[in-house]
PDB file of N, CA and C in Angstrom:
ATOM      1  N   UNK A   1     148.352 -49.033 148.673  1.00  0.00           N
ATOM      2  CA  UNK A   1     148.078 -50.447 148.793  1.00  0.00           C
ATOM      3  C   UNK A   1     148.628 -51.216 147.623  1.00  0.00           C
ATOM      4  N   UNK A   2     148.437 -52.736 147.498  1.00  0.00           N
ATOM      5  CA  UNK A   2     148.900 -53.191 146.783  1.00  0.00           C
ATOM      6  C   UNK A   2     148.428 -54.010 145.665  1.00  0.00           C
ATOM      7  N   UNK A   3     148.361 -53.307 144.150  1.00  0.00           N
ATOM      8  CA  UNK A   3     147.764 -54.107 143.371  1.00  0.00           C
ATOM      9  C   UNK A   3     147.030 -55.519 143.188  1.00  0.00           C
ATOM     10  N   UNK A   4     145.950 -55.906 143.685  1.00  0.00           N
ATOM     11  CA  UNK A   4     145.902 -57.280 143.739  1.00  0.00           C
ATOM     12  C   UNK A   4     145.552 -57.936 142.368  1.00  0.00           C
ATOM     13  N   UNK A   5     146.099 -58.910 141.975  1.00  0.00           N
ATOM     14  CA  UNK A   5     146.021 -59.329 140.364  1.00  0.00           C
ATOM     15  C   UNK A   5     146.771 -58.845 139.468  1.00  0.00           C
ATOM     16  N   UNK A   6     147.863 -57.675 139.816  1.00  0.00           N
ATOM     17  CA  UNK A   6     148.433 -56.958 138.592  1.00  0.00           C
ATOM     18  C   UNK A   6     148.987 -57.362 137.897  1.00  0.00           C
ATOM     19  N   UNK A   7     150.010 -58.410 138.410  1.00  0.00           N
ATOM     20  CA  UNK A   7     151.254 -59.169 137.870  1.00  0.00           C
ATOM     21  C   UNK A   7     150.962 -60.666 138.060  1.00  0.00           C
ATOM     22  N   UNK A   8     151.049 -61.279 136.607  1.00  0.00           N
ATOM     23  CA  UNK A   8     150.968 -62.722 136.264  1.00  0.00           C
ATOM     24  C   UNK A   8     151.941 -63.531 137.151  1.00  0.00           C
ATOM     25  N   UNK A   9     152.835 -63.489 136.970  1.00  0.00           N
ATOM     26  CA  UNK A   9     154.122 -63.802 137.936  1.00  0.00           C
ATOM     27  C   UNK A   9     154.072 -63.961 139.183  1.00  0.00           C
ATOM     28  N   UNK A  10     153.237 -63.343 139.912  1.00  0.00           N
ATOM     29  CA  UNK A  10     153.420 -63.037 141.080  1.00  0.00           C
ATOM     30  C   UNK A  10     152.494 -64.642 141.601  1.00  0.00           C
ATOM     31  N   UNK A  11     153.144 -65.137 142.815  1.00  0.00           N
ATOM     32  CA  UNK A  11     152.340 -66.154 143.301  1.00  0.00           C
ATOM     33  C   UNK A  11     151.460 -65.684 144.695  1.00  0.00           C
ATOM     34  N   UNK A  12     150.356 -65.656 144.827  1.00  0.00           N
ATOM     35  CA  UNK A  12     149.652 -65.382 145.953  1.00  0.00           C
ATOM     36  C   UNK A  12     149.198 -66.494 147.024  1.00  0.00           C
ATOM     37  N   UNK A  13     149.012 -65.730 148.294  1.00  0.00           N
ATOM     38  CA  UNK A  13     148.714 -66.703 149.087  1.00  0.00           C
ATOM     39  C   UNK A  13     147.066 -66.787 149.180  1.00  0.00           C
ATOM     40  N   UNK A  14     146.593 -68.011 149.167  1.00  0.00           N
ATOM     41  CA  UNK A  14     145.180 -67.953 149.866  1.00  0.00           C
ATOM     42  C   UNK A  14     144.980 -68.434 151.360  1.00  0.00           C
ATOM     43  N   UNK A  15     143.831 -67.698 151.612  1.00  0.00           N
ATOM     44  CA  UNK A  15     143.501 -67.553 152.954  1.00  0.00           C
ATOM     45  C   UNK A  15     141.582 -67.653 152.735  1.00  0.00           C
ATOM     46  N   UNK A  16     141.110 -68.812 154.081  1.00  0.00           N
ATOM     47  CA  UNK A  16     139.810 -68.614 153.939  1.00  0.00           C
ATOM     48  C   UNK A  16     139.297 -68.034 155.488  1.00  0.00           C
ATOM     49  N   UNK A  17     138.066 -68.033 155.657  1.00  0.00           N
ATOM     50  CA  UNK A  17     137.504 -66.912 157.075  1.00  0.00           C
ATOM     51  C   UNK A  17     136.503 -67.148 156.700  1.00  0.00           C
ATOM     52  N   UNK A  18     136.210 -67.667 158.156  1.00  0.00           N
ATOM     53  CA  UNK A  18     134.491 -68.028 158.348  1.00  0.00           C
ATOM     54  C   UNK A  18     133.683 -66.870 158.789  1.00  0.00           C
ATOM     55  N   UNK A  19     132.759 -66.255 158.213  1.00  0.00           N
ATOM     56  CA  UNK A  19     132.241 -64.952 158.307  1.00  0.00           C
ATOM     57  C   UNK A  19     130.890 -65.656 158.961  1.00  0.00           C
ATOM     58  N   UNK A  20     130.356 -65.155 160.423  1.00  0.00           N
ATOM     59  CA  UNK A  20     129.085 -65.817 161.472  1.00  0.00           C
ATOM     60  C   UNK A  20     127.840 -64.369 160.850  1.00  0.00           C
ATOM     61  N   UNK A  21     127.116 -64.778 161.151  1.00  0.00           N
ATOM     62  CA  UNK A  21     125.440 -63.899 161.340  1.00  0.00           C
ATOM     63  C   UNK A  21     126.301 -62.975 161.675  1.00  0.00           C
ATOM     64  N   UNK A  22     126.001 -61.549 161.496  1.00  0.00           N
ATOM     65  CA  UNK A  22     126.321 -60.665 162.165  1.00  0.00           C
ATOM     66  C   UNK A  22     127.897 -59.421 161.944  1.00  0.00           C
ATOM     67  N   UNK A  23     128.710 -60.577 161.097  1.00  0.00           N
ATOM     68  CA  UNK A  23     129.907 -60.190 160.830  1.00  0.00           C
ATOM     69  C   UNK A  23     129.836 -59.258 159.929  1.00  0.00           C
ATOM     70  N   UNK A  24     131.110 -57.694 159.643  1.00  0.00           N
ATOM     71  CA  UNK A  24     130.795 -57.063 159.030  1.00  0.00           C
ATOM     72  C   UNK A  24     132.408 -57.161 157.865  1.00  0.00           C
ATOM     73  N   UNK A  25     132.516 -56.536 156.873  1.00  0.00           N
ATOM     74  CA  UNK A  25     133.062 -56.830 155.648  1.00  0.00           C
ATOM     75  C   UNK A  25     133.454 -55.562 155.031  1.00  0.00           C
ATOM     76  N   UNK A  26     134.454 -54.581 154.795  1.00  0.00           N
ATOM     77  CA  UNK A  26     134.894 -53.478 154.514  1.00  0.00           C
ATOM     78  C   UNK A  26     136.024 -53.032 153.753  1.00  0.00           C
ATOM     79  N   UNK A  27     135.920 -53.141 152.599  1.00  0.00           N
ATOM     80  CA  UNK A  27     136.989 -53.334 151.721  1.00  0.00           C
ATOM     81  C   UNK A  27     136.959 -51.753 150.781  1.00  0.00           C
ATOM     82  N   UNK A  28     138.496 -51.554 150.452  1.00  0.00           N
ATOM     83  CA  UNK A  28     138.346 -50.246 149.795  1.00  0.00           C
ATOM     84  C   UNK A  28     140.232 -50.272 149.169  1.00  0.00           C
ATOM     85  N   UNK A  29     139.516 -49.020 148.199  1.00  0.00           N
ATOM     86  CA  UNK A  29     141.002 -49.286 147.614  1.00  0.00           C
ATOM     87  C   UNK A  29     141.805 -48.347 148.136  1.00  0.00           C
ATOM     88  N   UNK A  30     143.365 -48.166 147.928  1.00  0.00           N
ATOM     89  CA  UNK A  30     144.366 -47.080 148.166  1.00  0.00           C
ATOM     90  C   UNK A  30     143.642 -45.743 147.977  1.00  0.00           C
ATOM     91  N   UNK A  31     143.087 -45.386 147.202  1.00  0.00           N
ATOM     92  CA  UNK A  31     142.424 -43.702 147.176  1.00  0.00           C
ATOM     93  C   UNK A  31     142.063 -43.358 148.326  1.00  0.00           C
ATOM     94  N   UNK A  32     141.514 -44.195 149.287  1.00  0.00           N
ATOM     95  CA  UNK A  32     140.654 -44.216 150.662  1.00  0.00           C
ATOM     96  C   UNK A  32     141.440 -43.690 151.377  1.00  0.00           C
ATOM     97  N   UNK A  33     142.538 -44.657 151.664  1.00  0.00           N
ATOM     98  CA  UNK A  33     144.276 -44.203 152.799  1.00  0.00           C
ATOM     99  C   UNK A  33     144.790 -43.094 152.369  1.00  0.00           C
ATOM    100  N   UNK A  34     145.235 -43.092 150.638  1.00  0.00           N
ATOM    101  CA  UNK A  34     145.471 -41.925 150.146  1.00  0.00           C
ATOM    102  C   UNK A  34     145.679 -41.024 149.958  1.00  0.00           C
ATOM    103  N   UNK A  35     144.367 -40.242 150.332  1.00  0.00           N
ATOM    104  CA  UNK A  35     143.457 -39.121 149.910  1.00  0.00           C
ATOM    105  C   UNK A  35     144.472 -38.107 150.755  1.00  0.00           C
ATOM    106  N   UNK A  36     144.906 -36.904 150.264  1.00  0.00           N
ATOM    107  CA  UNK A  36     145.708 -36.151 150.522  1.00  0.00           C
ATOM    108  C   UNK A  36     144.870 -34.735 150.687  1.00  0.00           C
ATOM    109  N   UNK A  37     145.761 -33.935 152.092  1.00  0.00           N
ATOM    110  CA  UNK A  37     144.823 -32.913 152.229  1.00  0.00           C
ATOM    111  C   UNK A  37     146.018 -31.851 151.432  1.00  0.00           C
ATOM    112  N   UNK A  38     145.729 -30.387 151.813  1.00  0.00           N
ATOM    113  CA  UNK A  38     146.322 -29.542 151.015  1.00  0.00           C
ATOM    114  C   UNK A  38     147.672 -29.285 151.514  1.00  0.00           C
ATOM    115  N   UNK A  39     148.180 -29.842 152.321  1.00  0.00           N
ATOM    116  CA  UNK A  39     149.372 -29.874 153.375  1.00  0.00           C
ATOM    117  C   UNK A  39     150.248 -31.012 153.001  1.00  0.00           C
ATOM    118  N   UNK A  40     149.516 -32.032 152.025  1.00  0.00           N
ATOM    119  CA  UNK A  40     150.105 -33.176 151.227  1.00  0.00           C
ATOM    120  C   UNK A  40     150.319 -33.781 152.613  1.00  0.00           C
ATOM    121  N   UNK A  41     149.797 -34.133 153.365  1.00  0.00           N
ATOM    122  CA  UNK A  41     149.234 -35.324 154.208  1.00  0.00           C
ATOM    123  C   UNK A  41     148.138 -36.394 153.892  1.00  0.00           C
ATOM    124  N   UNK A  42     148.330 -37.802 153.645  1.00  0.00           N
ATOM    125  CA  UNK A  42     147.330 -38.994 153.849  1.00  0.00           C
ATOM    126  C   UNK A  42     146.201 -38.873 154.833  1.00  0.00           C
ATOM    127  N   UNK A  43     145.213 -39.562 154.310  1.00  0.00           N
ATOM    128  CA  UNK A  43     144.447 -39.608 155.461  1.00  0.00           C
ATOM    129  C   UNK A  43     144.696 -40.711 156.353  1.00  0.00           C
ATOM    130  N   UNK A  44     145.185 -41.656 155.544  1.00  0.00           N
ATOM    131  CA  UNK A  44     145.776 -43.006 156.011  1.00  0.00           C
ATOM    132  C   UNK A  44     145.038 -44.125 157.289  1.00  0.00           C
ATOM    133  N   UNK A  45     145.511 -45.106 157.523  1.00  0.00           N
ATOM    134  CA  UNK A  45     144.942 -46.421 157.692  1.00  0.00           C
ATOM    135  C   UNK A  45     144.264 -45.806 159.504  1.00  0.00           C
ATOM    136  N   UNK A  46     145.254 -44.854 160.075  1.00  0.00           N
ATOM    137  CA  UNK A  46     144.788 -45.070 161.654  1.00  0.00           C
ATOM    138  C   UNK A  46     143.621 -43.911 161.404  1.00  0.00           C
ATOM    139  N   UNK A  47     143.605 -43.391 160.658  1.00  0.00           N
ATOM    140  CA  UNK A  47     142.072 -42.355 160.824  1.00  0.00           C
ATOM    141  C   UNK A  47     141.263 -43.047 160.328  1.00  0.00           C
ATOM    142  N   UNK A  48     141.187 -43.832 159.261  1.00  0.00           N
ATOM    143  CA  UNK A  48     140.146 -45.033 158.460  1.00  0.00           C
ATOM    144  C   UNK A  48     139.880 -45.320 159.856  1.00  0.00           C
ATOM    145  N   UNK A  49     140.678 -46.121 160.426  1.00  0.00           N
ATOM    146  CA  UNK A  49     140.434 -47.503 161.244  1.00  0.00           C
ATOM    147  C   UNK A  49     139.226 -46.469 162.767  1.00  0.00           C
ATOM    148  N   UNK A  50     139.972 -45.517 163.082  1.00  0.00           N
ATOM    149  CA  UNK A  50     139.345 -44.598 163.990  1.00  0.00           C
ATOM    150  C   UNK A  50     137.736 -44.109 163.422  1.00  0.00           C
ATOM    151  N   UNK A  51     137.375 -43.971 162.121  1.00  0.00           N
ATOM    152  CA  UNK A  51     136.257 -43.408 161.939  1.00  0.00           C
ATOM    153  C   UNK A  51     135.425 -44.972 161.450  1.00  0.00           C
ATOM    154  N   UNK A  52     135.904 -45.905 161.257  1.00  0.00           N
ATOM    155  CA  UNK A  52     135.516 -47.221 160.869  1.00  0.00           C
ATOM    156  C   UNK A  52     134.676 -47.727 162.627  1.00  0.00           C
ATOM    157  N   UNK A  53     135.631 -47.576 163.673  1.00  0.00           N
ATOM    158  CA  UNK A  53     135.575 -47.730 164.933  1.00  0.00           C
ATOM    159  C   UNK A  53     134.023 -46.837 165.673  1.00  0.00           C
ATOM    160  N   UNK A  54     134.541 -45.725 165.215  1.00  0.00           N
ATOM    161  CA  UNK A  54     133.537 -44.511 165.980  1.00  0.00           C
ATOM    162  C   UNK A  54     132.179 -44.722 164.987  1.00  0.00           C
ATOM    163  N   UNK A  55     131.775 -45.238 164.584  1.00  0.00           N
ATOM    164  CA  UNK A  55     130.642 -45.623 163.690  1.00  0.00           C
ATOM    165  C   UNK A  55     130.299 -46.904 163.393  1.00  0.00           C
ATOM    166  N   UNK A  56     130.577 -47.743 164.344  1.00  0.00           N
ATOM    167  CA  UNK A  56     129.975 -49.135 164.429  1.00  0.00           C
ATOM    168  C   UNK A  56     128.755 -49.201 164.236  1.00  0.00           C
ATOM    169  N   UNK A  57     128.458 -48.573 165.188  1.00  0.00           N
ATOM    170  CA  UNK A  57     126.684 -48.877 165.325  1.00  0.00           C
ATOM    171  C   UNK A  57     125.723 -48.288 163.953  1.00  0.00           C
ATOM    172  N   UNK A  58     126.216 -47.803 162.920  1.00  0.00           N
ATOM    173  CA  UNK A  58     125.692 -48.032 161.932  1.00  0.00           C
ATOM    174  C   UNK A  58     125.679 -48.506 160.646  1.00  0.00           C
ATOM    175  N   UNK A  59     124.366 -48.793 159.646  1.00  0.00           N
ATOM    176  CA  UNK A  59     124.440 -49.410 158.658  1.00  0.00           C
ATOM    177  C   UNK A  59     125.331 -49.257 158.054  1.00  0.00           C
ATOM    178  N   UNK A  60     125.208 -50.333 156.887  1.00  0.00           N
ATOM    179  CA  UNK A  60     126.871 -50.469 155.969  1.00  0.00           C
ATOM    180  C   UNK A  60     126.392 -48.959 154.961  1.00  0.00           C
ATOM    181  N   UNK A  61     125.272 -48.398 154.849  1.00  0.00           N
ATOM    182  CA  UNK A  61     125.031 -47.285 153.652  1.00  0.00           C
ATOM    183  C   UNK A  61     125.850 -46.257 154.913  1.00  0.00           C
ATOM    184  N   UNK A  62     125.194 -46.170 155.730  1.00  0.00           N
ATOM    185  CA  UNK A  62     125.472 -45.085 156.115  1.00  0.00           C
ATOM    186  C   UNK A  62     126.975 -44.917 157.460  1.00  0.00           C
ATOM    187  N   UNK A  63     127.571 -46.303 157.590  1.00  0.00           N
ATOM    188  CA  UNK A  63     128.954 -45.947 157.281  1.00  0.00           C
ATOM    189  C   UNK A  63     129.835 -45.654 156.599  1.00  0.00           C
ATOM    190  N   UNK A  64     129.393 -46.356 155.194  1.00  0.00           N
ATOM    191  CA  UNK A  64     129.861 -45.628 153.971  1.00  0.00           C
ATOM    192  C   UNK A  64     130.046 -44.154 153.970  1.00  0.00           C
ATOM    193  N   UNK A  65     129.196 -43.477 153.961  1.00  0.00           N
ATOM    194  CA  UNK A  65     128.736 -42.265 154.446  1.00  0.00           C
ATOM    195  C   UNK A  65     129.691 -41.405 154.747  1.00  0.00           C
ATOM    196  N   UNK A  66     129.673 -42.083 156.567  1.00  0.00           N
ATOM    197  CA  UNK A  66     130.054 -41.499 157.396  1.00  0.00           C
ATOM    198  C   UNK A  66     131.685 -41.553 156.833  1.00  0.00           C
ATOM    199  N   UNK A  67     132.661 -42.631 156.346  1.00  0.00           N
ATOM    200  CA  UNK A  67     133.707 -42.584 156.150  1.00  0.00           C
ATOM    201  C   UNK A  67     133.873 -41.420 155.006  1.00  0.00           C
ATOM    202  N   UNK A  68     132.954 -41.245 153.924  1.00  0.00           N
ATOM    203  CA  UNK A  68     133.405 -40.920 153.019  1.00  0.00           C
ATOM    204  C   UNK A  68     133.466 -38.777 153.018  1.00  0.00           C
ATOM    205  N   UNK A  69     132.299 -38.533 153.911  1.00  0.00           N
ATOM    206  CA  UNK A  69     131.859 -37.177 154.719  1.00  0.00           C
ATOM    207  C   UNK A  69     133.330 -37.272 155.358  1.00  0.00           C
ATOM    208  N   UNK A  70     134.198 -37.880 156.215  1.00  0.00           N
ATOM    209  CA  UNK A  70     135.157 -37.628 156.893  1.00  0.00           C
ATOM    210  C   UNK A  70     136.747 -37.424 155.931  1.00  0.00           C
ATOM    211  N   UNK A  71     136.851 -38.197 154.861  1.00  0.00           N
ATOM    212  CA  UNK A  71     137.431 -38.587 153.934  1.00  0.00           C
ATOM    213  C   UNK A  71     137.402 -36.491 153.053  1.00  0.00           C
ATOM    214  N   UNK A  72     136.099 -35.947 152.646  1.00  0.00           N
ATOM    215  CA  UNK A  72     136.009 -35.131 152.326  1.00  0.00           C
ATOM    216  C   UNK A  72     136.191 -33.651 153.197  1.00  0.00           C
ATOM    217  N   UNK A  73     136.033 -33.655 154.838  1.00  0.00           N
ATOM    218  CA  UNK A  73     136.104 -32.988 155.431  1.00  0.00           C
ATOM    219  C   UNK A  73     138.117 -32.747 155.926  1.00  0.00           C
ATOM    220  N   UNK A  74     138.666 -33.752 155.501  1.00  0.00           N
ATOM    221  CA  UNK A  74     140.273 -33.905 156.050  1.00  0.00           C
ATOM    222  C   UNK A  74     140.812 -33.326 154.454  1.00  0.00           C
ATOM    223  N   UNK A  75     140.119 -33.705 153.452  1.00  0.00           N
ATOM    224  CA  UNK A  75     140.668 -33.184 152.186  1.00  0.00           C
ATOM    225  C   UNK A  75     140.933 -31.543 151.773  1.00  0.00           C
ATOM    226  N   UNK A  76     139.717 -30.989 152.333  1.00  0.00           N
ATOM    227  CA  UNK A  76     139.322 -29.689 152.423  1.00  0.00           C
ATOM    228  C   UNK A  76     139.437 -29.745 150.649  1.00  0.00           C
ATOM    229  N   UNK A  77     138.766 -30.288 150.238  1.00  0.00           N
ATOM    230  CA  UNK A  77     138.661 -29.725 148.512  1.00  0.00           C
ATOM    231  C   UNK A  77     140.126 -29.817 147.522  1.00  0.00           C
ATOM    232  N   UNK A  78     140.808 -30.160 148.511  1.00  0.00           N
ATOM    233  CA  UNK A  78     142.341 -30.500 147.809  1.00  0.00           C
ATOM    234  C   UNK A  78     142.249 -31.233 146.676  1.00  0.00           C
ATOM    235  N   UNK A  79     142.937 -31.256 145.414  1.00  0.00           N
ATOM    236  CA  UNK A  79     142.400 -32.370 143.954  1.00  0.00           C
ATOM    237  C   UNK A  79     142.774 -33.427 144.757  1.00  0.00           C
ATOM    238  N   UNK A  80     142.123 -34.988 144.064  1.00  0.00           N
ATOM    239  CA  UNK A  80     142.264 -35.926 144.444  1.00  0.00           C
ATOM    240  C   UNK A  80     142.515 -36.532 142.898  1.00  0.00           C
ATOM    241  N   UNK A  81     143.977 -37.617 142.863  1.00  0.00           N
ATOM    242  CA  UNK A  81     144.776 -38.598 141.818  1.00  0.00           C
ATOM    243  C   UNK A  81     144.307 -39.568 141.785  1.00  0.00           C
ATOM    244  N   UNK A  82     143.299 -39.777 142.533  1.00  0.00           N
ATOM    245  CA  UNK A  82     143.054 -41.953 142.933  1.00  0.00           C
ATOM    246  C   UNK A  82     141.471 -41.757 143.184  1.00  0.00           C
ATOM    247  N   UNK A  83     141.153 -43.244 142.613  1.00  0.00           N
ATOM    248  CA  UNK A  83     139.830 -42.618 142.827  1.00  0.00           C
ATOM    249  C   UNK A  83     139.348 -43.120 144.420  1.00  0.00           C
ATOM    250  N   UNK A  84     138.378 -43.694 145.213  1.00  0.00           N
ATOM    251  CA  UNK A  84     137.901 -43.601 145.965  1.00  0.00           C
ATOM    252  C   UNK A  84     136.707 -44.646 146.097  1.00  0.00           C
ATOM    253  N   UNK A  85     137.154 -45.684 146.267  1.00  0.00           N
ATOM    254  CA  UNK A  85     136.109 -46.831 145.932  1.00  0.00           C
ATOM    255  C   UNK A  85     136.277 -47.309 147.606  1.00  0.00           C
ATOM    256  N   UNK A  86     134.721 -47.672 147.977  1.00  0.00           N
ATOM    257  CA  UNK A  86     134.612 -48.395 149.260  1.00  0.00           C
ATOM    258  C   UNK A  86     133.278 -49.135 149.032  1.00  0.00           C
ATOM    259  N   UNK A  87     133.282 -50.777 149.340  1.00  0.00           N
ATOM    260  CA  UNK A  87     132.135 -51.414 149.982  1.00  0.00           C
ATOM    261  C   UNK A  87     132.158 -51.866 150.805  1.00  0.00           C
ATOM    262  N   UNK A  88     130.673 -52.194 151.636  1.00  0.00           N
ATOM    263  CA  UNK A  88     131.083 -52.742 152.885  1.00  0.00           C
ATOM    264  C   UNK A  88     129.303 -53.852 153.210  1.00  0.00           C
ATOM    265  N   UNK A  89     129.595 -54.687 153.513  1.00  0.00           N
ATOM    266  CA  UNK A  89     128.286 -55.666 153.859  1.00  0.00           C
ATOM    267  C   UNK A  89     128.455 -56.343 154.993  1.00  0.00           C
ATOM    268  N   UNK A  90     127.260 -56.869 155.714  1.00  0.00           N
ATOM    269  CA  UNK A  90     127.308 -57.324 156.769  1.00  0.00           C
ATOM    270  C   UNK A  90     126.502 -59.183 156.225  1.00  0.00           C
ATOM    271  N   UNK A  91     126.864 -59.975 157.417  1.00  0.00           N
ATOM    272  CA  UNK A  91     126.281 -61.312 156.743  1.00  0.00           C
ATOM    273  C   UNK A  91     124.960 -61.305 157.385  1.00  0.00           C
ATOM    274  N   UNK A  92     123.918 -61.464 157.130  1.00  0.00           N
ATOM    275  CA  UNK A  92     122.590 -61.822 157.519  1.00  0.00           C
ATOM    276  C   UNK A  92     122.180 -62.632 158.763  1.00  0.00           C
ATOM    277  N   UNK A  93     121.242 -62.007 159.250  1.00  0.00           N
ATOM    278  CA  UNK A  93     121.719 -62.873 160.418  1.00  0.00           C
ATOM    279  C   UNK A  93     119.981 -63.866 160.671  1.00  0.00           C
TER     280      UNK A  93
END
């Protein structure tokens, strides 16, 4: 992914989004996509997005969870270079 803030220079775009009751919020860094198994394969954005999908129906702790159990099960114990940061909140409804 791509550094956000790294470079002074750089001009960014803003963007705003109206977030309703109910909406959910899931942000994480490159370590997440990353994460390399022992075959030096990513786990990358379409398995995120697939285990993000298959676990709707639960809380933001315990999708966390669930991504991060899946994240460790594709790794098989392989070292990991990046670290592995994910939050995720929903708006109140």
């Amino acid at each position: 992914g791509f550094v956000l803030g790294g470079m002074e220079e750089i001009k960014y775009k803003q963007h705003e989004m109206q977030l309703t009751s109910g909406d959910e919020l899931y942000l994480y860094t490159d370590g997440v996509t990353e994460a390399t198994n022992i075959n030096d394969e990513l786990y990358g954005e379409d398995r995120l997005l697939a285990t993000l999908n298959n676990n709707m129906d639960l809380n933001t702790d315990e999708l966390l969870s669930s991504v991060k159990n899946d994240i460790d099960c594709f790794v098989n114990g392989a070292p990991q270079f990046d670290d592995i940061t994910m939050v995720a909140f929903k708006i109140g409804i």
